[in-house]
Protein backbone atom coordinates (compact mmCIF):
# COMPACT_ATOMS: atom_id res chain seq x y z
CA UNK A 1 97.32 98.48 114.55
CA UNK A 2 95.24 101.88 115.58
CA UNK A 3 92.29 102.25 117.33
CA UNK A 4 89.59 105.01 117.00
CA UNK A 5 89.81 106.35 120.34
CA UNK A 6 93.46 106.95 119.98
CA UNK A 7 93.41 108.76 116.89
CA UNK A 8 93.36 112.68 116.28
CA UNK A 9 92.58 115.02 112.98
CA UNK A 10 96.24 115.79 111.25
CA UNK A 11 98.14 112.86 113.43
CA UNK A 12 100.75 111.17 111.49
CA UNK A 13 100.91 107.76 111.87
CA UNK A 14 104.03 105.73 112.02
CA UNK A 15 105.40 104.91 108.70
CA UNK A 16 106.66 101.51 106.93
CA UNK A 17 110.17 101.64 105.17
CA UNK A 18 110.33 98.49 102.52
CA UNK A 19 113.56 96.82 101.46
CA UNK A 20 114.94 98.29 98.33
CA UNK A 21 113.33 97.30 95.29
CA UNK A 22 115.47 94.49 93.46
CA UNK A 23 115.39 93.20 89.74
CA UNK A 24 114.91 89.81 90.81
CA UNK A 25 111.65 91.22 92.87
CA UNK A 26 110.38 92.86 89.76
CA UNK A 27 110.40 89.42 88.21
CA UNK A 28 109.01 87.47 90.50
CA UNK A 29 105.98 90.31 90.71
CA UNK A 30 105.84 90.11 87.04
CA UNK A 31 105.27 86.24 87.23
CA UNK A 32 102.26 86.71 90.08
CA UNK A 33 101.04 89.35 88.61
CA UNK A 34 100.96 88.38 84.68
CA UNK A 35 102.60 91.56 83.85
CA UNK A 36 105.79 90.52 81.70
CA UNK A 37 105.77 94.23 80.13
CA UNK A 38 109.93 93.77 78.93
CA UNK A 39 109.72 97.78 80.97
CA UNK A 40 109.71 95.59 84.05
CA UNK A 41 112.34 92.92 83.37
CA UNK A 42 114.77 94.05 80.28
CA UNK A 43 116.69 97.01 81.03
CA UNK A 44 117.90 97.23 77.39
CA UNK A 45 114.23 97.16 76.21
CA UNK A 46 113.37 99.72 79.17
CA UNK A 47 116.79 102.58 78.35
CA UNK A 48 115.52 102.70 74.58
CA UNK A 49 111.98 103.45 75.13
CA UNK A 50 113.55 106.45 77.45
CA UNK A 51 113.58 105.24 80.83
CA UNK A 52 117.19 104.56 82.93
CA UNK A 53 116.71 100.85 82.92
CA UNK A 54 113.67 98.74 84.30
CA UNK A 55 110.88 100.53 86.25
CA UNK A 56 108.63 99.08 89.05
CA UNK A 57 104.98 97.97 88.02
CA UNK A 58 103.03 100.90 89.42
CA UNK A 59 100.63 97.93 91.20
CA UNK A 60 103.82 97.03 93.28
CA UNK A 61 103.89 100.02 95.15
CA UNK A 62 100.00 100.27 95.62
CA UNK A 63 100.84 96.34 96.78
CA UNK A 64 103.43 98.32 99.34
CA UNK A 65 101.15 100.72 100.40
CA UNK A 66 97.55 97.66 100.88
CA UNK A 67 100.20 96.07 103.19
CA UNK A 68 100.88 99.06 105.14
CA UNK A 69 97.38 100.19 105.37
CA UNK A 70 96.02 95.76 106.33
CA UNK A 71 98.76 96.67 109.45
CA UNK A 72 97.12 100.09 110.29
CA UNK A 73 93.95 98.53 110.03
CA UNK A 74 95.13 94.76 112.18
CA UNK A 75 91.94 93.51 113.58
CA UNK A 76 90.14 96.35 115.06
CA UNK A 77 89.42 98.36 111.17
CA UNK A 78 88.24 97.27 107.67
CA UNK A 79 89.79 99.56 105.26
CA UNK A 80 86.93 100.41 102.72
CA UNK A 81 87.39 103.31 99.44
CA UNK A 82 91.17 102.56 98.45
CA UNK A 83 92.32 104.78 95.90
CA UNK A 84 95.65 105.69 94.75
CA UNK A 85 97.41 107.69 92.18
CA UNK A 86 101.18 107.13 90.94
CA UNK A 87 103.46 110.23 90.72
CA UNK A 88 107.08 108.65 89.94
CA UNK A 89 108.63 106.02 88.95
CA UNK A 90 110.20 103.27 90.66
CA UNK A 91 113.50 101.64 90.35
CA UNK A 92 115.47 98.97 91.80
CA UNK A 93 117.39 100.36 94.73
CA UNK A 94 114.43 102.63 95.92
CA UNK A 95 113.72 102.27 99.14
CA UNK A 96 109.88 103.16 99.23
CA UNK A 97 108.46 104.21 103.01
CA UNK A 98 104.72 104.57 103.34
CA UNK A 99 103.11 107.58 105.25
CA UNK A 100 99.73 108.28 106.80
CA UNK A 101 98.10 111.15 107.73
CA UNK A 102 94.09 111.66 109.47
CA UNK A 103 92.59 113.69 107.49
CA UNK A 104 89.03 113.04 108.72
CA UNK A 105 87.14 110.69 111.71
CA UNK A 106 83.60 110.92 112.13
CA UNK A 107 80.85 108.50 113.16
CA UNK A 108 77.83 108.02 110.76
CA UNK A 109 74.77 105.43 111.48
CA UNK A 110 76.79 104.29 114.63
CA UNK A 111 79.84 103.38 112.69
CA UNK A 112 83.20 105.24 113.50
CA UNK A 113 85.25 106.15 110.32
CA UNK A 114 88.94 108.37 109.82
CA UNK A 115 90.26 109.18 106.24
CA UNK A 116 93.95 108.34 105.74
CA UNK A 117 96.07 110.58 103.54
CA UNK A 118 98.73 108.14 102.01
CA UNK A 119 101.70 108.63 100.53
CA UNK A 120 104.52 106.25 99.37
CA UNK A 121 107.74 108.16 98.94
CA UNK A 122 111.22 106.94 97.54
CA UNK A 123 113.32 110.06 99.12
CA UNK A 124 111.84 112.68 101.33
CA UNK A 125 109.13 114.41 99.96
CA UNK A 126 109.72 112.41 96.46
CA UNK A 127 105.77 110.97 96.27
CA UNK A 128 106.10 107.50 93.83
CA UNK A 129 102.22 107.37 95.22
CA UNK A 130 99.72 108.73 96.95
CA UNK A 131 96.08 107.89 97.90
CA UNK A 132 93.55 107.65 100.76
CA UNK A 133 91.59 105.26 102.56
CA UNK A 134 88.64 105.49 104.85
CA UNK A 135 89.26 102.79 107.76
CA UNK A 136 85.67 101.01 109.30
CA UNK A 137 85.94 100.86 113.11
């Protein structure tokens, strides 16, 4: 959890590693999500359309990244203005870590507000994702 007062302009904030990415995960996320695309769960169906087997759902990651951001954020922020972009694809055995950066604080109408670069990376400096988020103090 941050707090305003102990944030800075261009501070990197400590990152989340998540477990590798397993089939049987992809599945399961398939089944809450209602995304049974066969490029998530069938590797056969997922090498002939040109990929090396089954491929993360994109939302999975920006799932990875929400959580990281809802601990940033712990009591004392409301994250507000999520967006994300997906640069890669993931695959089981990734191990996806999720980065933040201030990019902006400033205070309008009384409020106090900071920008978040994001980034969700599978190796160093391999983006899967990226995105910001403007946390409500």
């Amino acid at each position: 959890m941050v707090s305003y007062v102990d944030l800075h302009e261009g501070q990197q904030l400590e990152s989340l590693t998540k477990p590798a990415v397993t089939k049987v995960q992809l599945v399961k996320y398939a089944g809450a999500s209602g995304d049974f695309n066969p490029l998530h769960t069938d590797d056969a169906f997922a090498q002939k359309v040109g990929m090396p087997g089954v491929i993360a759902h994109g939302m999975l990651v920006m799932g990875f990244l929400s959580e990281y951001v809802m601990k940033l954020a712990g009591t004392t922020a409301v994250p507000t203005n999520f967006k994300m972009r997906f640069g890669a694809i993931t695959v089981p055995g990734d191990q996806i870590t999720c980065k933040a950066l201030v990019n902006r604080m400033y205070v309008e109408d009384g409020k106090q507000f900071v920008v978040l670069d994001l980034t969700a990376e599978k190796e160093a400096s391999h983006v899967v994702g990226s995105g910001q988020v403007v946390l409500k103090f």
